[in-house]
C-alpha atoms as a PDB file:
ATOM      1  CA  UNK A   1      -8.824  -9.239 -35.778  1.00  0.00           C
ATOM      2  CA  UNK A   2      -9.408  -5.887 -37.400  1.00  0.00           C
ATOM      3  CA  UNK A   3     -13.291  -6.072 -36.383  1.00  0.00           C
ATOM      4  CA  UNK A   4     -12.727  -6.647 -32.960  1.00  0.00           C
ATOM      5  CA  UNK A   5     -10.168  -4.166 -32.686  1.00  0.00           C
ATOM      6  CA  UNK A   6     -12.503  -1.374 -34.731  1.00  0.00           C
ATOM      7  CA  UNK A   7     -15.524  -2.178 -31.890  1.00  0.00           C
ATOM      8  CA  UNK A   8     -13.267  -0.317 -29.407  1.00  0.00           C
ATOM      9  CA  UNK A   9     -13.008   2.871 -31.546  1.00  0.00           C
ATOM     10  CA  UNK A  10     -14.120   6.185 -29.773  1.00  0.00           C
ATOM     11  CA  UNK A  11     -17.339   5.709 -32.173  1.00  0.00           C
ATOM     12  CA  UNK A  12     -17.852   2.210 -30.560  1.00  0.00           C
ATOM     13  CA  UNK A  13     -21.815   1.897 -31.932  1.00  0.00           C
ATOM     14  CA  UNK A  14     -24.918  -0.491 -30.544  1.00  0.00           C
ATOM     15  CA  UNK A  15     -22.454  -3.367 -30.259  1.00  0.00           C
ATOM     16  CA  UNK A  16     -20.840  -1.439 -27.361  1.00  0.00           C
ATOM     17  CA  UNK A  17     -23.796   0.357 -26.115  1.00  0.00           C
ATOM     18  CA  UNK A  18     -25.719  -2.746 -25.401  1.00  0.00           C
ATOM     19  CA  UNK A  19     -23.012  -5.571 -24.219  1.00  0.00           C
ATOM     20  CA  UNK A  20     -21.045  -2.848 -22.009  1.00  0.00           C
ATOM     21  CA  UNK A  21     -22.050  -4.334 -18.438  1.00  0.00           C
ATOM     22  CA  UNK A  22     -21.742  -8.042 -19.840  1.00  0.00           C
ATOM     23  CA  UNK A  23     -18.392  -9.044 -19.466  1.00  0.00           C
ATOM     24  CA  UNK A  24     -15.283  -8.971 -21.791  1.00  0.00           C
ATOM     25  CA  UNK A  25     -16.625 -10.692 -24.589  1.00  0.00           C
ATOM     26  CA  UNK A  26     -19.747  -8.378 -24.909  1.00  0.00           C
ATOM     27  CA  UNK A  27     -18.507  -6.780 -27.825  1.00  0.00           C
ATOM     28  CA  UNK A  28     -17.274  -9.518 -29.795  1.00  0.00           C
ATOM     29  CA  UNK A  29     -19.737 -11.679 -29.163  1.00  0.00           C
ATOM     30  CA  UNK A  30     -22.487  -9.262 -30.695  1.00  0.00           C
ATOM     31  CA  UNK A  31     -20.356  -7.938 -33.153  1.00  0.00           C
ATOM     32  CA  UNK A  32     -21.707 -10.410 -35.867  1.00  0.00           C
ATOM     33  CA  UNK A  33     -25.304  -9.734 -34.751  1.00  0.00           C
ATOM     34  CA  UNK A  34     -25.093  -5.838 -34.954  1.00  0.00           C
ATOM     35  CA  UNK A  35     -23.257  -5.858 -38.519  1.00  0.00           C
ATOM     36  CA  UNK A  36     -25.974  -7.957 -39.987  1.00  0.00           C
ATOM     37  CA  UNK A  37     -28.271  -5.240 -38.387  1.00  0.00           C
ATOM     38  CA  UNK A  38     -26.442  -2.698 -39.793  1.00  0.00           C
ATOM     39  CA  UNK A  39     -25.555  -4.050 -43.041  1.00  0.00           C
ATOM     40  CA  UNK A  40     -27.643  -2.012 -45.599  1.00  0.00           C
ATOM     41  CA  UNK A  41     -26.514   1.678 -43.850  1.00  0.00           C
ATOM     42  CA  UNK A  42     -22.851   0.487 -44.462  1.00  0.00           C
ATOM     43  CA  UNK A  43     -21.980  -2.072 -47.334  1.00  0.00           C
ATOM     44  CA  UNK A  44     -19.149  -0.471 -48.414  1.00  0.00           C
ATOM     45  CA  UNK A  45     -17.609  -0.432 -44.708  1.00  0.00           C
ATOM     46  CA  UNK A  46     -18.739  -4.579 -44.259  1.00  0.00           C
ATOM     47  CA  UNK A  47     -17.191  -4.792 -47.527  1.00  0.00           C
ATOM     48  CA  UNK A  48     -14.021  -3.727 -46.654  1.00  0.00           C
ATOM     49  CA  UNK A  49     -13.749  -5.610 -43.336  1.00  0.00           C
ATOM     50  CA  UNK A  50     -14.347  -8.796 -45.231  1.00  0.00           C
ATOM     51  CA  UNK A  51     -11.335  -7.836 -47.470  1.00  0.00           C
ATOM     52  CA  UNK A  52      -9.083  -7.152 -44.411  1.00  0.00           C
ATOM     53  CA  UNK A  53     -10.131 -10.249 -42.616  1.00  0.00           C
ATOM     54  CA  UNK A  54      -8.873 -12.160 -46.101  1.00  0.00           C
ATOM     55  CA  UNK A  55     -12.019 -13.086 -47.388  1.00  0.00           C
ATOM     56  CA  UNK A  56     -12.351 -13.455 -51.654  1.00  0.00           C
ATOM     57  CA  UNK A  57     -14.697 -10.433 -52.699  1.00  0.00           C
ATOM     58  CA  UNK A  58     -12.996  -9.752 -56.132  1.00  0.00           C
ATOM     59  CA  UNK A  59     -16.422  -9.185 -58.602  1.00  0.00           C
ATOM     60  CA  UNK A  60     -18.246  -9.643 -55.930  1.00  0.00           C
ATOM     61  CA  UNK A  61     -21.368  -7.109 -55.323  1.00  0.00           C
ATOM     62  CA  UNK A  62     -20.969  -5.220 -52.706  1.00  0.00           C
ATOM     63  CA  UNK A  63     -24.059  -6.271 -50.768  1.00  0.00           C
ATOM     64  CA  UNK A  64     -22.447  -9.952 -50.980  1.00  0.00           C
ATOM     65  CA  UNK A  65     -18.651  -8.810 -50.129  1.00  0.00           C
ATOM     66  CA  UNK A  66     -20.506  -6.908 -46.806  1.00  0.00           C
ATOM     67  CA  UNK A  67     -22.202 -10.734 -46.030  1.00  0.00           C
ATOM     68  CA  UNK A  68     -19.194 -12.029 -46.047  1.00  0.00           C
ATOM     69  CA  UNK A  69     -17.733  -9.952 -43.278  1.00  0.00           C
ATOM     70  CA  UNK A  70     -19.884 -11.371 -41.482  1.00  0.00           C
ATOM     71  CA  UNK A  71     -19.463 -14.673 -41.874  1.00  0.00           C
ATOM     72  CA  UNK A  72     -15.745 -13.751 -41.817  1.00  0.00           C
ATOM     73  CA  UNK A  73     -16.107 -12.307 -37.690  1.00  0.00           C
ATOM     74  CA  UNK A  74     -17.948 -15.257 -36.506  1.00  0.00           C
ATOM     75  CA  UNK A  75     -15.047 -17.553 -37.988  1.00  0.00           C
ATOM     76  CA  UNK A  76     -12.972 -15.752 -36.103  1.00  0.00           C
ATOM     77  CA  UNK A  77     -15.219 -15.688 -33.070  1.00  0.00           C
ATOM     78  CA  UNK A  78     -15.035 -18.993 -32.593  1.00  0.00           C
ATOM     79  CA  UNK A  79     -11.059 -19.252 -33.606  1.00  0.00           C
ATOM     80  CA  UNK A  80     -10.324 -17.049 -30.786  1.00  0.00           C
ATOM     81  CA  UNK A  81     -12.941 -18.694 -28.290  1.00  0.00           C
ATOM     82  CA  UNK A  82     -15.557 -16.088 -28.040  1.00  0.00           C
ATOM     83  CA  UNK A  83     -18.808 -17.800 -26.573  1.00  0.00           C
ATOM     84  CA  UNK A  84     -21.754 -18.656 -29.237  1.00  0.00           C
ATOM     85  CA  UNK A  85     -24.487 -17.149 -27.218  1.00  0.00           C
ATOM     86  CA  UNK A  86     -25.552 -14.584 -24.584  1.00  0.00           C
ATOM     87  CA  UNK A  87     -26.778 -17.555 -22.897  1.00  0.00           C
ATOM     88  CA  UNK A  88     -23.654 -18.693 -22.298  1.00  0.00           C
ATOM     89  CA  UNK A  89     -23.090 -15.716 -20.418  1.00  0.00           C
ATOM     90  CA  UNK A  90     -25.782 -15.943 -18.237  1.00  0.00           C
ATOM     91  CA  UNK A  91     -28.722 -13.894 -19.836  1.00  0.00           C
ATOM     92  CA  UNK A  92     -32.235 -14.712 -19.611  1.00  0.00           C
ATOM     93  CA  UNK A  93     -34.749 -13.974 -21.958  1.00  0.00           C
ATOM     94  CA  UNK A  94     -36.670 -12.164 -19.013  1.00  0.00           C
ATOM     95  CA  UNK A  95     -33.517  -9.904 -19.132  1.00  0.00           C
ATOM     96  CA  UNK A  96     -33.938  -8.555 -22.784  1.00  0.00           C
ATOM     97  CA  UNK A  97     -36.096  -5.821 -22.251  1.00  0.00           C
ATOM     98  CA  UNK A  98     -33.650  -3.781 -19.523  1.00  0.00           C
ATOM     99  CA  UNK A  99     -30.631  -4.740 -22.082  1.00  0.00           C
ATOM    100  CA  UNK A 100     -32.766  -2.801 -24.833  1.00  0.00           C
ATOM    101  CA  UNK A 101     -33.490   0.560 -22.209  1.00  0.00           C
ATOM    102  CA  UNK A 102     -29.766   0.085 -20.988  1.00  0.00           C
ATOM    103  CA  UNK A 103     -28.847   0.185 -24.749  1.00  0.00           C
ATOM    104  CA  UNK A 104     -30.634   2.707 -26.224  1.00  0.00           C
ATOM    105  CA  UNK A 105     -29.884   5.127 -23.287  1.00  0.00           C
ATOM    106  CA  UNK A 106     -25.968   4.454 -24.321  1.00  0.00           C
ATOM    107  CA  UNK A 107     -24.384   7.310 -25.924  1.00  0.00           C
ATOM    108  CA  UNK A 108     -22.068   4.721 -28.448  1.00  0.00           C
ATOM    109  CA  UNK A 109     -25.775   4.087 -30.139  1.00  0.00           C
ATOM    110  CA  UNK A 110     -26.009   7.574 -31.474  1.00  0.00           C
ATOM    111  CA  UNK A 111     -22.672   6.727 -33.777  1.00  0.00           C
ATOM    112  CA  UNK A 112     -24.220   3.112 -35.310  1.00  0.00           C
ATOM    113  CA  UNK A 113     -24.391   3.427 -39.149  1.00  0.00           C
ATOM    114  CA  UNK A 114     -28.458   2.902 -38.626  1.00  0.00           C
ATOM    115  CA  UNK A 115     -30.840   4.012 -35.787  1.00  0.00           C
ATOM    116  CA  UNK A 116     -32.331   1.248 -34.705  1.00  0.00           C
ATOM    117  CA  UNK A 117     -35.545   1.020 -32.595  1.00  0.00           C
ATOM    118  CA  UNK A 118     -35.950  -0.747 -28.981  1.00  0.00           C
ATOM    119  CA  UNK A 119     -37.849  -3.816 -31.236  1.00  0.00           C
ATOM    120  CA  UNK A 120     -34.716  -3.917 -33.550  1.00  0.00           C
ATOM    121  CA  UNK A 121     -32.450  -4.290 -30.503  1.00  0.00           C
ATOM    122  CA  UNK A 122     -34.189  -6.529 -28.780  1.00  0.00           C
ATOM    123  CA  UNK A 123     -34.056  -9.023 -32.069  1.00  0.00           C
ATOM    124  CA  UNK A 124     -30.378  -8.506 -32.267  1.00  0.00           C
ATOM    125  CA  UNK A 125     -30.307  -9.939 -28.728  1.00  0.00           C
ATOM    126  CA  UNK A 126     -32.906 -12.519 -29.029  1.00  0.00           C
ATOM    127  CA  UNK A 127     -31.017 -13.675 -32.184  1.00  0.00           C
ATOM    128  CA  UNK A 128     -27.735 -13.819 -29.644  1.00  0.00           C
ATOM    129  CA  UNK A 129     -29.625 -15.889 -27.393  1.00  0.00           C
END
């Protein structure tokens, strides 16, 4: 719950930037998809939502305690009914490369832990797909 509630911080990051115009679940449907993105510019931060969200990461490294998170949000995607894909939601792949302008022109990408470039976007979608 803690992840989903952190995406709608005033520093909201890509998540934000490119689901805005989706529909409700925009965020926390690419939530999982943007941390794994993002995981190397913030371990420490993944680690700590995987520790809030109850997850085991005593002696863990950090690097695996961040994975975890992850794993961690999309349980709880599905607990609380968030749909598996952008598909689901009506996107095309045809529609990818206006997401990508749309979110790199969004001012919540200039607070993501990581700059990430229109090809790195357009994976995190494609991998949403």
């Amino acid at each position: 719950m803690l992840a989903f509630l952190a995406h709608d911080s005033p520093t909201c990051g890509d998540d934000e930037s490119e689901l805005r115009h989706l529909s409700k679940f925009r965020g926390p449907l690419q939530l999982p998809h943007v941390c794994e993105a993002n995981l190397m510019a913030a371990q420490e931060r993944y680690a700590d939502i995987a520790d809030a969200l109850g997850e085991n990461i005593y002696g863990l490294p950090v690097r695996e305690a961040a994975q975890m998170a992850v794993v961690a949000i999309r349980c709880l995607s599905v607990d609380v009914g968030i749909p598996s894909n952008l598909t689901e939601l009506g996107v095309q792949d045809k529609d990818i490369d206006a997401m990508v302008k749309h979110a790199q022109q969004d001012v919540c990408a200039l607070t993501n832990p990581r700059r990430l470039n229109d090809k790195e976007v357009a994976a995190i979608f494609r991998a949403a797909m």
